[in-house]
Protein backbone atom coordinates (compact mmCIF):
# COMPACT_ATOMS: atom_id res chain seq x y z
CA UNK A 1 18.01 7.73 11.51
CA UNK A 2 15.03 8.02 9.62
CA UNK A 3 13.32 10.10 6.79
CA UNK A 4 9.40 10.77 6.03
CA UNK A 5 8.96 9.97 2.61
CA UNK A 6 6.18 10.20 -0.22
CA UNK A 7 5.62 7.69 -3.30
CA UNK A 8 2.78 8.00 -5.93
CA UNK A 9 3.13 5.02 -8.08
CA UNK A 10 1.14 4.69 -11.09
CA UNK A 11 0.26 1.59 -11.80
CA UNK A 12 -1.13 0.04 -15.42
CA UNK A 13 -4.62 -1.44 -16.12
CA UNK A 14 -3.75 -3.32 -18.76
CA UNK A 15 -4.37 -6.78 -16.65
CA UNK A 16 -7.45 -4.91 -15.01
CA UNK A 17 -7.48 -3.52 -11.37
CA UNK A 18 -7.21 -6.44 -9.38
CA UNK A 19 -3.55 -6.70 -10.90
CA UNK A 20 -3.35 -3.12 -10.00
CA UNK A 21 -4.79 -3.35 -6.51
CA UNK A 22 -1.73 -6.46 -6.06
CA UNK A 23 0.60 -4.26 -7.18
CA UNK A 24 -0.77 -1.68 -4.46
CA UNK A 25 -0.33 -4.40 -1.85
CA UNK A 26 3.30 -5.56 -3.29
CA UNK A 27 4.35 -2.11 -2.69
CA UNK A 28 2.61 -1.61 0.74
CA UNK A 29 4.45 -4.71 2.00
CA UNK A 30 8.24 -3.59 0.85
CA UNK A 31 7.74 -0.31 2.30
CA UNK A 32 6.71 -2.22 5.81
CA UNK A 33 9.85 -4.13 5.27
CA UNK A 34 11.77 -1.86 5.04
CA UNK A 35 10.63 1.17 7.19
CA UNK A 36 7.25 2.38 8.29
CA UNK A 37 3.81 2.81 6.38
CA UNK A 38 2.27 5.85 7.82
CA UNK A 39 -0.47 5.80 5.58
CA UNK A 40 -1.56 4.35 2.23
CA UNK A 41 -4.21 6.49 -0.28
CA UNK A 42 -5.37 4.64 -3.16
CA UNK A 43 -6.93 7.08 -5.37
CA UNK A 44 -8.10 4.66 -7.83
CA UNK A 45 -8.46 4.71 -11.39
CA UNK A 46 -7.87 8.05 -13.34
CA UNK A 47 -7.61 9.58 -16.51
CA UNK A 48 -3.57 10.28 -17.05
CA UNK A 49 -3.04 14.01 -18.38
CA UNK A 50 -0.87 12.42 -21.52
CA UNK A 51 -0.85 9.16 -22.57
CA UNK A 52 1.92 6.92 -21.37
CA UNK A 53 2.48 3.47 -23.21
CA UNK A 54 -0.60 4.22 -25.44
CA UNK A 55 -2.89 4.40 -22.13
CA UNK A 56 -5.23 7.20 -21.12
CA UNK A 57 -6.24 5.67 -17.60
CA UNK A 58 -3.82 4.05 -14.93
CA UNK A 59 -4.31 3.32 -11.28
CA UNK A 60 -3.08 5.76 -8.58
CA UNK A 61 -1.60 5.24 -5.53
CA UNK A 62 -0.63 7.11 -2.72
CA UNK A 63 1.84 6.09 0.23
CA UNK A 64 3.46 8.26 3.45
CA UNK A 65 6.12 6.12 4.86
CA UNK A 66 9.20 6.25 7.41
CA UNK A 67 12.52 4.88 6.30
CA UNK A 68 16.28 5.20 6.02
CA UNK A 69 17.56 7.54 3.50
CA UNK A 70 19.02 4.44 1.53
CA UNK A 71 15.74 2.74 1.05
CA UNK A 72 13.77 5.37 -1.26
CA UNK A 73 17.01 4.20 -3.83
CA UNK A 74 15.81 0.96 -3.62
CA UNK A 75 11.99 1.22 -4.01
CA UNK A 76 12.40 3.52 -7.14
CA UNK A 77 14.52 0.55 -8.54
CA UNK A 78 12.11 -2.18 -7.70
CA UNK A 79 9.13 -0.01 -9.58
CA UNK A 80 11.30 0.43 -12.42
CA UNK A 81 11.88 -3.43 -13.21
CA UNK A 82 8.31 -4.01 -12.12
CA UNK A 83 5.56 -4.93 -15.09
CA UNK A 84 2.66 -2.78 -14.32
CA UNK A 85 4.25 0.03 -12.98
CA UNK A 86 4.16 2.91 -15.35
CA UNK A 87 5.49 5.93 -13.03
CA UNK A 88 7.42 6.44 -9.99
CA UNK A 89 7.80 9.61 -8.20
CA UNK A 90 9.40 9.40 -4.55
CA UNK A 91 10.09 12.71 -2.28
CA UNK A 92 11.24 13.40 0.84
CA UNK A 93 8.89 15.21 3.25
């Protein structure tokens, strides 16, 4: 059985935003692994409302998947032992 999920990942630009937009695509592929991308919304680079990690600006990213219940679990763990991800927020539709 499967779940509609939705991830916004910020991502650093510390390493500028081609790091960012590989991190995007990182992302985009273990979702596909693991269930299906419905859509992906790259908002870009933004000003964050606080600073995180001494930043003011990170990279936003947007994605509407399908995927087992189990698997959100997982992706939240894989952004938190990821460099270059800064925050992780993952709901269920």
């Amino acid at each position: 059985m499967t779940t509609k999920y939705e991830a916004v990942m910020v991502f650093t630009l510390k390493n500028g935003e081609e790091a960012a937009t590989a991190l995007q695509e990182k992302f985009q592929q273990l979702i596909a692994d693991n269930g299906t991308v419905e859509s992906v919304d790259a908002w870009g680079k933004r000003r964050l409302a606080y600073e995180i990690d001494y930043q003011t600006e990170a990279y936003y990213v947007l994605y509407n998947f399908e995927s087992s219940e189990s698997f959100p679990e997982e992706l939240y763990r894989v952004a938190k032992i990821t460099d270059g991800v800064l925050r992780t927020l993952i709901v269920k539709k």
